[in-house]
Protein backbone atom coordinates (compact mmCIF):
# COMPACT_ATOMS: atom_id res chain seq x y z
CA UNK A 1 57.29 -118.79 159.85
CA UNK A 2 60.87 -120.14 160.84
CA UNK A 3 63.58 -118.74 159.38
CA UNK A 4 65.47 -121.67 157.25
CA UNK A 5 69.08 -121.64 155.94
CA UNK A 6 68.01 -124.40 153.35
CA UNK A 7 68.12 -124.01 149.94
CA UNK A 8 64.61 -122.69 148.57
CA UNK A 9 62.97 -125.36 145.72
CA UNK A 10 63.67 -124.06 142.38
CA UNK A 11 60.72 -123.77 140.13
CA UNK A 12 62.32 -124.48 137.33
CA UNK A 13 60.54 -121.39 134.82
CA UNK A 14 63.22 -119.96 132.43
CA UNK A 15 63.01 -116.42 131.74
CA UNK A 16 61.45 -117.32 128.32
CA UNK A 17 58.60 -116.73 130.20
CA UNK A 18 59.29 -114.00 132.24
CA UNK A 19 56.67 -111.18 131.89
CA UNK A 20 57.48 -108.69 129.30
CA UNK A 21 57.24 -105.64 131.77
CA UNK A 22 59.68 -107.80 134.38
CA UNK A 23 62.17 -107.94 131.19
CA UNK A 24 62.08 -104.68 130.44
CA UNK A 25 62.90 -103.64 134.40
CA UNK A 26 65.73 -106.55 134.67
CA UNK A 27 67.16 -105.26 131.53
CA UNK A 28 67.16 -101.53 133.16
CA UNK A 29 68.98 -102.87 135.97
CA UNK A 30 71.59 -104.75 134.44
CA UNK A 31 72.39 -101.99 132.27
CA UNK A 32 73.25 -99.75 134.95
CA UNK A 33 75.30 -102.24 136.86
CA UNK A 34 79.04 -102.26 136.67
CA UNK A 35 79.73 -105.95 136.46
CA UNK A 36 77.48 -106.22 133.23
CA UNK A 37 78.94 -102.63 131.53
CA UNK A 38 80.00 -103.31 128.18
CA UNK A 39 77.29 -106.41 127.93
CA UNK A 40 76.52 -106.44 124.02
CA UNK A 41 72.80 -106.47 123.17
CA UNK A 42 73.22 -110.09 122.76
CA UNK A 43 74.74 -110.88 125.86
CA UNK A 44 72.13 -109.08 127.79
CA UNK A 45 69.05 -111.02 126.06
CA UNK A 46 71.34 -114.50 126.74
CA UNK A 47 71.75 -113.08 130.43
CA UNK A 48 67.88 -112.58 131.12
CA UNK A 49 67.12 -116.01 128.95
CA UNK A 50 69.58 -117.53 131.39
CA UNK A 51 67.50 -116.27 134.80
CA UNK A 52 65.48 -119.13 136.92
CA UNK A 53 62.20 -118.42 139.37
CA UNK A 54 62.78 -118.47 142.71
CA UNK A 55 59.24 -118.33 145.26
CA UNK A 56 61.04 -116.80 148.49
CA UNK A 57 58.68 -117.25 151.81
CA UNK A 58 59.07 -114.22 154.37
CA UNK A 59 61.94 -114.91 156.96
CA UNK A 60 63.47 -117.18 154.59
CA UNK A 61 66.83 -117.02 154.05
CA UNK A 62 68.44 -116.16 150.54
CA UNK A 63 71.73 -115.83 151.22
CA UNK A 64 73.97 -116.85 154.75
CA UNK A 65 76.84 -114.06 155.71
CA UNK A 66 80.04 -115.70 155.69
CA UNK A 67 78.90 -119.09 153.19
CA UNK A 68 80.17 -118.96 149.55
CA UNK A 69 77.80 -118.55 147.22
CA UNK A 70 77.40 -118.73 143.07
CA UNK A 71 74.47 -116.76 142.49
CA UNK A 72 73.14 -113.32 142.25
CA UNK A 73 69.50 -112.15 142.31
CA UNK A 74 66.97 -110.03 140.66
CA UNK A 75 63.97 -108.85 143.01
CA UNK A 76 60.72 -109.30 140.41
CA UNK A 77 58.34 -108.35 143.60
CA UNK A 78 58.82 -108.56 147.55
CA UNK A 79 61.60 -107.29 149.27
CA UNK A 80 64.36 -108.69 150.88
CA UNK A 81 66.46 -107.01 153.83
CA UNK A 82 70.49 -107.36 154.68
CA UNK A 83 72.11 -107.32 157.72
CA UNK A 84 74.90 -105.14 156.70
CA UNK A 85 73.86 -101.59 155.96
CA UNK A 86 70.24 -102.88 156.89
CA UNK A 87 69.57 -102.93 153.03
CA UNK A 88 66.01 -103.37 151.89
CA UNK A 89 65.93 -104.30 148.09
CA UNK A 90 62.83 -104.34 146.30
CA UNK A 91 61.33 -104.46 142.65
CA UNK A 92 63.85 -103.82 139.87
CA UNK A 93 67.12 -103.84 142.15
CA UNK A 94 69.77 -107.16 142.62
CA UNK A 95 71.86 -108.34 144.78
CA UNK A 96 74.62 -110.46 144.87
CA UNK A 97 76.15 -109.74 142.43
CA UNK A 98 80.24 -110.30 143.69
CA UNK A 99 79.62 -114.16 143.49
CA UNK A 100 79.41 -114.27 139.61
CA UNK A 101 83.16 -112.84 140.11
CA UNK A 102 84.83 -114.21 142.92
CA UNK A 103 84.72 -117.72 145.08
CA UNK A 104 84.65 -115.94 148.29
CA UNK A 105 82.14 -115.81 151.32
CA UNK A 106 78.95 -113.55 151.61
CA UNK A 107 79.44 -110.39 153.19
CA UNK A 108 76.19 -110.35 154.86
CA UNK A 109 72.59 -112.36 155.11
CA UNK A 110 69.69 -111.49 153.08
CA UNK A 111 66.30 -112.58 154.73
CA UNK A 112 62.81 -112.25 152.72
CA UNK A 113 60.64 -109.76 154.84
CA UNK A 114 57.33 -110.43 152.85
CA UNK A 115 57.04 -112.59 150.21
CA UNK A 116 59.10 -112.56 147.09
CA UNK A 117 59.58 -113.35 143.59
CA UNK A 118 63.31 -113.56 142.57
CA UNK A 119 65.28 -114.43 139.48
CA UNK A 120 68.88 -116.34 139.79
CA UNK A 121 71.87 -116.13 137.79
CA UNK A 122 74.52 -118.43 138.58
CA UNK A 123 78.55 -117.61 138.39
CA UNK A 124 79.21 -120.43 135.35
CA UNK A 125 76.45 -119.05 133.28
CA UNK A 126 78.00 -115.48 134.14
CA UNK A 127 80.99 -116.78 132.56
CA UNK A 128 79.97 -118.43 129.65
CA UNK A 129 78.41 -115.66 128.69
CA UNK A 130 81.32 -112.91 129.58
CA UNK A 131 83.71 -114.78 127.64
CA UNK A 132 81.26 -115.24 124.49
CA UNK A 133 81.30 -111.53 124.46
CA UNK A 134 85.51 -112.04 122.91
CA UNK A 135 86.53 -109.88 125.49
CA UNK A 136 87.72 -107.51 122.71
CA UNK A 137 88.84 -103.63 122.99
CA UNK A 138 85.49 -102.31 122.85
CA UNK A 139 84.19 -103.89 125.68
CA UNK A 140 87.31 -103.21 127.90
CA UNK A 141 86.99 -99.43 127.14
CA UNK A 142 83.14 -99.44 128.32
CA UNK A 143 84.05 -101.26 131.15
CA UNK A 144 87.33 -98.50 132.01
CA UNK A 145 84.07 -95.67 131.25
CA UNK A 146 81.91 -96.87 133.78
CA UNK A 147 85.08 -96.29 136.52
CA UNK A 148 85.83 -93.23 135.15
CA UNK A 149 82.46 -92.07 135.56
CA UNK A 150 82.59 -93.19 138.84
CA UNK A 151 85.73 -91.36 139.94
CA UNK A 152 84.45 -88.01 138.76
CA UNK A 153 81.12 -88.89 140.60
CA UNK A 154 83.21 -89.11 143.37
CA UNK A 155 86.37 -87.56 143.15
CA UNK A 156 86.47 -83.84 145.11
CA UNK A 157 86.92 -80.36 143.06
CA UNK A 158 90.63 -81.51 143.03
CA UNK A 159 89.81 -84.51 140.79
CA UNK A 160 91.45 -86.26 144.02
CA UNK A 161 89.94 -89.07 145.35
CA UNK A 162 90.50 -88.92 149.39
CA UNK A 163 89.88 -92.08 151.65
CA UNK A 164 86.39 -90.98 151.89
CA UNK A 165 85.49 -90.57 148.36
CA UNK A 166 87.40 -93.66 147.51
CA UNK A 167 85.17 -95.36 150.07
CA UNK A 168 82.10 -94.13 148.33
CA UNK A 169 83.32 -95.08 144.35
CA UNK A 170 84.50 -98.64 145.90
CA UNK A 171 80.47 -98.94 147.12
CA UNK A 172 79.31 -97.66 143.65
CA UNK A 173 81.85 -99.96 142.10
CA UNK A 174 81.38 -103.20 143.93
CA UNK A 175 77.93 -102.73 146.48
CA UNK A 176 80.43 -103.22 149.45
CA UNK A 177 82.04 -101.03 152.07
CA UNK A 178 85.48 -101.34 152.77
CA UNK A 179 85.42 -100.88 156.85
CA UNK A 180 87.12 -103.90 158.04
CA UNK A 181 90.31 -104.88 158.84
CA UNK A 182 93.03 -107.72 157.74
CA UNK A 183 94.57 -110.19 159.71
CA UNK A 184 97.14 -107.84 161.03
CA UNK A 185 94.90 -105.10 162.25
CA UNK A 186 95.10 -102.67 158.88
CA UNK A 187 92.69 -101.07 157.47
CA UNK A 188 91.78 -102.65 154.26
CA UNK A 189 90.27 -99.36 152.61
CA UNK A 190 93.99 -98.13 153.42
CA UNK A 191 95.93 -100.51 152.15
CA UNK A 192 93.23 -100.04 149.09
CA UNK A 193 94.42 -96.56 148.72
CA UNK A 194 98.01 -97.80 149.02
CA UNK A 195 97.78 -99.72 146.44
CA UNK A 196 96.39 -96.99 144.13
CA UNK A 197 98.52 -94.11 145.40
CA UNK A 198 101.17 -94.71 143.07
CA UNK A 199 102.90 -91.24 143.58
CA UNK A 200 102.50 -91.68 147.32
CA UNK A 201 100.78 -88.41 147.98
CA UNK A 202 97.61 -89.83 149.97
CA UNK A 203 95.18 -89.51 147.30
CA UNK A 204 94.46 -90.83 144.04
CA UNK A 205 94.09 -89.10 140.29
CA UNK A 206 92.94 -90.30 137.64
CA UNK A 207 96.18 -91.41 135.78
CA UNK A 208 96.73 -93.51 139.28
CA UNK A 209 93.40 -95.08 138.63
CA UNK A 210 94.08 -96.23 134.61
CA UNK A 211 96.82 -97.25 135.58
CA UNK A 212 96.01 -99.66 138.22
CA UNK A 213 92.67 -101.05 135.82
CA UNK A 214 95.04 -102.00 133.52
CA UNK A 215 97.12 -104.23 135.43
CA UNK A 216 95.53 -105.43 139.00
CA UNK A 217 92.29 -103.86 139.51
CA UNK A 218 90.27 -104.32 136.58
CA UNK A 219 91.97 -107.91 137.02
CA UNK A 220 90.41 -108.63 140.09
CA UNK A 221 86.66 -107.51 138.20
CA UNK A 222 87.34 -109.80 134.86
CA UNK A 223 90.42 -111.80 135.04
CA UNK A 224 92.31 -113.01 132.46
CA UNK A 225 94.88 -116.03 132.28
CA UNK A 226 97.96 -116.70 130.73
CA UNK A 227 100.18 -119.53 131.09
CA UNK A 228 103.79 -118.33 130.61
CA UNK A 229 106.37 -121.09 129.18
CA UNK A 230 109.79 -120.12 129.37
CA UNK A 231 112.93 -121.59 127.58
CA UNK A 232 111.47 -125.31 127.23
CA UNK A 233 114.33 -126.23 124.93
CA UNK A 234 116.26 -129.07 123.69
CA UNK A 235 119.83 -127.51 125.32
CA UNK A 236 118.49 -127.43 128.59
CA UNK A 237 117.15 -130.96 128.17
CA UNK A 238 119.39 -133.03 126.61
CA UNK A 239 121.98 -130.65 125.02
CA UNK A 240 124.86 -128.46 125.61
CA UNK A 241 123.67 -126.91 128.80
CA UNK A 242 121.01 -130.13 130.27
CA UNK A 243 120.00 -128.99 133.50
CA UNK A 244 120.64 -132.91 134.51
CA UNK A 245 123.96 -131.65 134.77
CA UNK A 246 123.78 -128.65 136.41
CA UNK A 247 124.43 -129.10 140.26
CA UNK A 248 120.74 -129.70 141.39
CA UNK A 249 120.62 -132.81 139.06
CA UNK A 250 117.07 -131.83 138.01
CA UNK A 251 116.01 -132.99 134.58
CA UNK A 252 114.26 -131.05 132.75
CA UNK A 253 112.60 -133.30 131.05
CA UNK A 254 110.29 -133.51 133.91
CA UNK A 255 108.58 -130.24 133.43
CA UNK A 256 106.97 -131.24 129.84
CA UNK A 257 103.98 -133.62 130.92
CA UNK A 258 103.55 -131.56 133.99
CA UNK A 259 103.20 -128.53 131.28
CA UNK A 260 100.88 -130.31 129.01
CA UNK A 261 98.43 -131.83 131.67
CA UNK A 262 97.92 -127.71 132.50
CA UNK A 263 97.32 -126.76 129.48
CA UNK A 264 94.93 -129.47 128.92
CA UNK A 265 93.19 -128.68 132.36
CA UNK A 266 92.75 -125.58 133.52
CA UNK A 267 91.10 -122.60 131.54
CA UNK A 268 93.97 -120.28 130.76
CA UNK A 269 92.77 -117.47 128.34
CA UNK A 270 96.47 -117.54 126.31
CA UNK A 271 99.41 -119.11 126.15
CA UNK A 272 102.51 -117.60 125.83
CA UNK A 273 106.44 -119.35 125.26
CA UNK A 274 109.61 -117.83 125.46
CA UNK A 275 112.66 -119.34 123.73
CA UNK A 276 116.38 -118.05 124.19
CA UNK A 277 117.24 -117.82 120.44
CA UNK A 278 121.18 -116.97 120.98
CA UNK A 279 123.49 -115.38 117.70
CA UNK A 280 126.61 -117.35 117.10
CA UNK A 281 128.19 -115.26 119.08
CA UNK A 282 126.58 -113.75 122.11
CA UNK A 283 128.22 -112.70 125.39
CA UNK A 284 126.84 -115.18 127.72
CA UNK A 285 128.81 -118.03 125.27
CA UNK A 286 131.84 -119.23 127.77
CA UNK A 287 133.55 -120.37 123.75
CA UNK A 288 134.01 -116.63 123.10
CA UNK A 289 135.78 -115.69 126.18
CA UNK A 290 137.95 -118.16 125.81
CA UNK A 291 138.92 -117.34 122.06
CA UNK A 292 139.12 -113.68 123.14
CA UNK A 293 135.91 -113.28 120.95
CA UNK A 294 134.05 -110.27 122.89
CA UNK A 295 130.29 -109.28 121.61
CA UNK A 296 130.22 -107.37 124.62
CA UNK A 297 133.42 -105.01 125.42
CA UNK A 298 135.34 -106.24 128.73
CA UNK A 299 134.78 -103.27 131.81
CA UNK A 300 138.22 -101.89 132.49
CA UNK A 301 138.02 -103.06 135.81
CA UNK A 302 138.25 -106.61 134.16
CA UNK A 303 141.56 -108.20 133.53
CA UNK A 304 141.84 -109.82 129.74
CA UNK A 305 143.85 -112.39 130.65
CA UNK A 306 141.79 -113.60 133.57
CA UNK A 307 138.64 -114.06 131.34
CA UNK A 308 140.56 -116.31 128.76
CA UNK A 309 141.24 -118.16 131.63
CA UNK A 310 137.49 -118.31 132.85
CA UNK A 311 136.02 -121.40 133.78
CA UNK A 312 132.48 -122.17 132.83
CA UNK A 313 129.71 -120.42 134.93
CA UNK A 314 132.34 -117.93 136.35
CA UNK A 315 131.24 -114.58 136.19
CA UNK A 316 133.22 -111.62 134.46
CA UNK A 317 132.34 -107.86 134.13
CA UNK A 318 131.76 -106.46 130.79
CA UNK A 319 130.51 -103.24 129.66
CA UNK A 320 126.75 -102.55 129.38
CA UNK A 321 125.25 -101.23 125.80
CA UNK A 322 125.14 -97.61 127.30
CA UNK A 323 129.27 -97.76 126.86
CA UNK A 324 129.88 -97.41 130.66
CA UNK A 325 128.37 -99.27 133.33
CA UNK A 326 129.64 -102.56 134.48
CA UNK A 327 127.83 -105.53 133.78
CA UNK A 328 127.95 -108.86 135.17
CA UNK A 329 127.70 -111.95 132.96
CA UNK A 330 128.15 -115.92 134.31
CA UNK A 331 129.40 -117.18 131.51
CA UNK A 332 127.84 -120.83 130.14
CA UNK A 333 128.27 -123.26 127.16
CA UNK A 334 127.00 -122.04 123.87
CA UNK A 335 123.57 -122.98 123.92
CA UNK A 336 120.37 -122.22 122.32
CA UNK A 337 121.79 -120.85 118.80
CA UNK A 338 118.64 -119.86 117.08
CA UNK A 339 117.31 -122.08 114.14
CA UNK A 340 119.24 -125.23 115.22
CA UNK A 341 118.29 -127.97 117.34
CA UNK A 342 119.20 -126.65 120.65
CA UNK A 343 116.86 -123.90 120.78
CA UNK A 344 113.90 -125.92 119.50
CA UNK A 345 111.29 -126.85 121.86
CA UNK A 346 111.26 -130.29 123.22
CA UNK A 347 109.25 -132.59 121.10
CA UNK A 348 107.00 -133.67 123.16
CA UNK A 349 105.96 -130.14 124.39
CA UNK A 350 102.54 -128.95 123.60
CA UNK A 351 102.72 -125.80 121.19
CA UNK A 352 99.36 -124.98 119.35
CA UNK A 353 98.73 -122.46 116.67
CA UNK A 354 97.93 -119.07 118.15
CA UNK A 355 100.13 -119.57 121.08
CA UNK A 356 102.50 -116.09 121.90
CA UNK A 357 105.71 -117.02 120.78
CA UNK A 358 108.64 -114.64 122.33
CA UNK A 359 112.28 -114.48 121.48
CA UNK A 360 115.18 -113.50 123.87
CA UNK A 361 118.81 -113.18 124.54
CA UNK A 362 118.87 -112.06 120.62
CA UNK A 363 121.60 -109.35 120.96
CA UNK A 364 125.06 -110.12 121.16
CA UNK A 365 126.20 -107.76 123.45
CA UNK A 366 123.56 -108.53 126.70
CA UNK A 367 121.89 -111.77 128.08
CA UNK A 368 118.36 -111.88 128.94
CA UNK A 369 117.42 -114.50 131.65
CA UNK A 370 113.87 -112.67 131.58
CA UNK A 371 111.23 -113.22 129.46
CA UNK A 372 110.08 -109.59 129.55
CA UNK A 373 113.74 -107.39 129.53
CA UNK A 374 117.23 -107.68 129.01
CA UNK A 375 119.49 -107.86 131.99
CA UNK A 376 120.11 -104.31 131.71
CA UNK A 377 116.45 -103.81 131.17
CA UNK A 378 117.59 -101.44 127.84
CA UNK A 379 115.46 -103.49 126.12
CA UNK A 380 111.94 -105.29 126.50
CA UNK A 381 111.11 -108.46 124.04
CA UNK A 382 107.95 -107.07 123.58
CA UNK A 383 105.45 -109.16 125.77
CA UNK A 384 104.78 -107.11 128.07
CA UNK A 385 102.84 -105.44 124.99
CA UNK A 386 101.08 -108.80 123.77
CA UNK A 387 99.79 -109.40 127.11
CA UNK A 388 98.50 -105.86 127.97
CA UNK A 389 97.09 -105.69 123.92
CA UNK A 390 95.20 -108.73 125.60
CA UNK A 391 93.71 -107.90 128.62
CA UNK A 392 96.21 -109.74 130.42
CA UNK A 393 95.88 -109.65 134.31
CA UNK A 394 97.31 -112.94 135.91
CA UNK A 395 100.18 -114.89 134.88
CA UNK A 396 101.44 -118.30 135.49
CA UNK A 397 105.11 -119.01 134.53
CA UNK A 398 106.67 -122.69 134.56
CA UNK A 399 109.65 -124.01 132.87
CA UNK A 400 113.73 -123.58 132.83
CA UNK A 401 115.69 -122.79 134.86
CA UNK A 402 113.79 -122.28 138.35
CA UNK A 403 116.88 -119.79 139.63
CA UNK A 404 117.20 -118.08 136.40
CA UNK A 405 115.01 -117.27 133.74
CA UNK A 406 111.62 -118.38 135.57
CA UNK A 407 112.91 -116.02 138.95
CA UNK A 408 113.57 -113.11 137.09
CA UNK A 409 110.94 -113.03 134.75
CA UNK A 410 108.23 -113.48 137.56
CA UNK A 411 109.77 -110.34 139.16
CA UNK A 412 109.56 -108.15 136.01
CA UNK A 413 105.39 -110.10 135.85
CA UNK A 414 105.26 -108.91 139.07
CA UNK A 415 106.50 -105.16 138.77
CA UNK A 416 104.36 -104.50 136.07
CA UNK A 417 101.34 -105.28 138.16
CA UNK A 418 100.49 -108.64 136.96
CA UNK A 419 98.93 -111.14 139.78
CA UNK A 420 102.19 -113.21 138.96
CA UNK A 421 102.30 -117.14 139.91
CA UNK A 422 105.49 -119.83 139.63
CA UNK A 423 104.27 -123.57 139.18
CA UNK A 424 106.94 -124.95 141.13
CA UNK A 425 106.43 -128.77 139.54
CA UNK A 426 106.11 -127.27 136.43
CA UNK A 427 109.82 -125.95 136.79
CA UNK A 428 113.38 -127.27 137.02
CA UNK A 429 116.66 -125.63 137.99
CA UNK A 430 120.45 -125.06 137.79
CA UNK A 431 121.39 -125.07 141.95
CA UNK A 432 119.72 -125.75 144.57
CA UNK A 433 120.73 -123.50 147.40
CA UNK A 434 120.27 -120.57 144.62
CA UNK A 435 116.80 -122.03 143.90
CA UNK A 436 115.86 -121.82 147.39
CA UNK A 437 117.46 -117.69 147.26
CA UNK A 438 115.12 -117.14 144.70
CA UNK A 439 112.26 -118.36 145.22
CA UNK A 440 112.93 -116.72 148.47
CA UNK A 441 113.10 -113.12 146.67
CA UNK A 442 110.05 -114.47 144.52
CA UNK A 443 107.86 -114.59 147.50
CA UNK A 444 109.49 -111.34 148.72
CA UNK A 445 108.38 -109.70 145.38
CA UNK A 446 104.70 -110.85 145.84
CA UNK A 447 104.66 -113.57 143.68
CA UNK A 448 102.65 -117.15 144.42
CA UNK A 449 104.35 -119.93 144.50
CA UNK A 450 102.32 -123.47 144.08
CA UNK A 451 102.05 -126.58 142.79
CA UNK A 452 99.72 -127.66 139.58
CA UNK A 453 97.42 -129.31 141.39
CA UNK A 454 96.90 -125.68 143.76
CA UNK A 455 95.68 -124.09 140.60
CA UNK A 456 91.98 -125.42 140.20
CA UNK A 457 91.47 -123.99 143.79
CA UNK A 458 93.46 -120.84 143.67
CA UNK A 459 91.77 -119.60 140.48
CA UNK A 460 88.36 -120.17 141.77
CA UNK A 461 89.22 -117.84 144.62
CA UNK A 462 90.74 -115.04 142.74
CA UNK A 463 89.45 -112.14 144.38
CA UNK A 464 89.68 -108.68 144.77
CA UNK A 465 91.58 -108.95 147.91
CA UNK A 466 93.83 -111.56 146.32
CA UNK A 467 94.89 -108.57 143.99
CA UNK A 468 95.51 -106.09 146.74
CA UNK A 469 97.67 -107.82 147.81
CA UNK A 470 99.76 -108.26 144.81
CA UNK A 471 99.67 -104.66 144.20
CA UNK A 472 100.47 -103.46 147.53
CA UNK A 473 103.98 -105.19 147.19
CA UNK A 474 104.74 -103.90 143.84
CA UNK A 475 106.18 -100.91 145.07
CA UNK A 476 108.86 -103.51 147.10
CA UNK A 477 109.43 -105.17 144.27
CA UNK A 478 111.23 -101.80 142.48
CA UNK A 479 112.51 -100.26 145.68
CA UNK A 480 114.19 -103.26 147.22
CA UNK A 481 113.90 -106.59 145.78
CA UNK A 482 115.34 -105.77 141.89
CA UNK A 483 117.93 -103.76 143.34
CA UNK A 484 118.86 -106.97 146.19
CA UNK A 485 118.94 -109.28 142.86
CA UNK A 486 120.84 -106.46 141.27
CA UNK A 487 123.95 -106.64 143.26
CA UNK A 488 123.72 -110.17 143.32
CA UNK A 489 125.02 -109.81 139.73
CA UNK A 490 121.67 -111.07 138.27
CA UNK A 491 119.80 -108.18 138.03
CA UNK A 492 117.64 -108.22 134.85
CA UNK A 493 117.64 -104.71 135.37
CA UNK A 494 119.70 -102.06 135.68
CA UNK A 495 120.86 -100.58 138.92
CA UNK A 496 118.52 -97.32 139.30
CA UNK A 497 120.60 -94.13 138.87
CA UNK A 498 119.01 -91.05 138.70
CA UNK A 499 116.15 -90.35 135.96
CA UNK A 500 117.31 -93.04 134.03
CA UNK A 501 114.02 -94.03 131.42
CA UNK A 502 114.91 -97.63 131.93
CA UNK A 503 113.76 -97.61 135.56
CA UNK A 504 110.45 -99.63 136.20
């Protein structure tokens, strides 16, 4: 018989009446692979209820190398052969199982060679039934068991992995071998390795490992969303500091619909909002260097007189909370006092109960354009600990001001291994040739930049590649792009010195 590249007729028998003996083996199978570790008892039976008959003729084609696909197959009887690795899977194994995961092409055809009874499960289903499982600790840590377990299986009597044994984990793992190459001619099990090395010795431990399946790589397995609003308040709107005003003329006001129609959209997992929540007095307040009022001691290199003379958004140097280093501050109009009007959120911004609700810029004596540290970087706000208590693997930030708080806090998202994204029409700033520097030293960092209506397609093809690369730049991100921002004056971090704890 010819070998067809249609679409097989579906025969439309739920699992419900799948054989008992067929369960039992399906249920064997599933159990033992790594996408469906940490399934419940419940989500297993919903999986197998979920499954649909397919009658595969010999030469028939099941899957096309190179096509994207949305389901993955059990073998009930038959056997099936791939052209990569010249695979032959019969009763009791499956195949394809990446597309429940990822949007991406088929990494090789599988062709019936004798007839065949298989069971589908399709990506949504997958899904559905992943996120009815809550996602919660439990699961996560079954899930991090099954790698371990793999590592050790793998790893040599160093408890190193080499590129070898990585090779062999990453087949274990994920049913694929890592052998080709990227556009520009490197090995993609290298820059793998890369990725993972974090101590840059050429192998991987297993502190490496957790490490990266916290952040990017057990991201790219189970992803989860969270839409990051920053600083969405009434000063930067319509108040004492309206971006309107500001030298790019952009209104802020223009950000809020753009906001809701996301979160109204697309599937994000949480929702997080930062607010700058300001004392009286803070440092950043161009009022109290004026009046002489200092929350923040003046560097000696810094002439007194000069500051009282400041204009607003000059910078000045004062002295840093460790009592020594100098610190650069532009200074602005006394905005966002906490519990008045100027730090609330716009009114017509969406804010539901539940959502992760930050606070920053609360000490006197230090700004904090990021939502994640001061400027120093003395002090986190704590979300970095929300989102990791969460599961927390890609981020998407939007709001005010493009140049300021949205740029630095997708470069602290970014060097603590979130796949970090900026919704440019989702954002507004202060100047526009600085908007164009950072966004410049955003892309630099590894972080997306896109527009809302980007976002159905780029999270359908979040993939396991798509995190590589995030990861692979993180190390850029601390060695050169922080410190670049850094003598810029607008750190939000402090200059590395030495074995400072507040490095990254």
């Amino acid at each position: 018989m010819r070998s067809s590249s249609k679409p097989s007729i579906w025969k439309g028998q739920c699992a419900s009446k799948m054989p008992r003996r067929v369960r039992e083996l399906f249920t064997s199978t599933l159990r033992s692979n790594s996408i469906f570790i940490g399934f419940t008892d419940e989500q297993v039976n919903e999986t197998l209820d979920s499954l649909f008959l397919k009658e595969i003729q010999p030469n028939q084609q099941v899957i096309q190398q190179n096509v994207v696909g949305d389901k993955m197959y059990f073998v009930e009887s038959g056997a099936c052969k791939s052209t990569v690795g010249e695979l032959i899977y019969r009763a009791g194994d499956l195949f394809g199982e990446l597309a429940l995961m990822y949007n991406s092409p088929r990494n090789s055809t599988v062709i019936a060679i004798e007839q065949t009874r298989l069971w589908a499960l399709d990506r949504t289903t997958y899904r559905r039934i992943v996120a009815s499982g809550g996602g919660d600790a439990s699961s996560s840590n079954l899930q991090w068991e099954a790698v371990e377990r793999a590592f050790y299986a793998h790893a040599g009597d160093d408890r190193r992995l080499t590129v070898d044994e990585l090779r062999g984990m990453l087949m274990e793992l994920f049913g694929i071998e890592l052998n080709h190459r990227d556009s520009t001619g490197q090995s993609v099990l290298d820059m793998m390795l890369d990725a993972l090395d974090g101590d840059a010795s050429g192998d991987v431990d297993i502190d490496e490992l957790s490490a990266a399946w916290r952040t990017w790589f057990g991201g790219a397995i189970r992803p989860v969303r969270c839409l990051v609003i920053i600083d969405v308040q009434n000063d930067f709107i319509d108040g004492t500091l309206a971006l309107k005003n500001c030298p790019a003329g952009e209104d802020g006001a223009v950000v809020v619909p753009v906001i809701n129609q996301m979160r109204a959209e697309y599937e994000f997992d949480y929702t997080a909002i930062s607010l700058d929540w300001h004392p009286e007095r803070h440092c950043s307040f161009w009022e109290c260097a004026r009046a002489g009022d200092f929350p923040a001691p003046l560097h000696p290199s810094q002439d007194a007189a000069r500051v009282r003379e400041a204009e607003l958004f000059d910078d000045v140097t004062l002295t840093a909370p460790d009592g020594k280093s100098p610190m650069k501050q532009t200074l602005w109009p006394r905005h966002c006092v906490r519990n008045t009007w100027g730090a609330a959120c716009h009114k017509d911004l969406v804010v539901r109960e539940g959502d992760i609700i930050v606070h920053k810029g609360t000490d006197p004596g230090i700004d904090s354009y990021s939502c994640v540290f001061d400027n120093g970087k003395y002090k986190d706000t704590g979300l970095l600990e929300k989102l990791r208590k969460r599961g927390v693997t890609h981020v998407y930030l939007c709001g005010l001001a493009t140049d300021v708080c949205v740029a630095f806090s997708a470069l602290h998202m970014a060097e603590a291994g979130f796949v970090t994204t900026v919704v440019m029409d989702g954002c507004a700033g202060v100047d526009r040739s600085q908007i164009e520097q950072r966004c410049a030293l955003m892309v630099e960092g590894g972080v997306q930049l896109v527009y809302s209506r980007e976002l159905r397609s780029l999270m359908a093809s979040a993939s396991l590649r798509d995190a590589l690369v995030a990861a692979s730049r993180i190390r850029l991100v601390k060695k050169q792009v922080l410190s670049v921002a850094y003598e810029s004056g607008h750190a939000g971090r402090a200059k590395p010195s030495g074995k400072d704890v507040r490095q990254g």
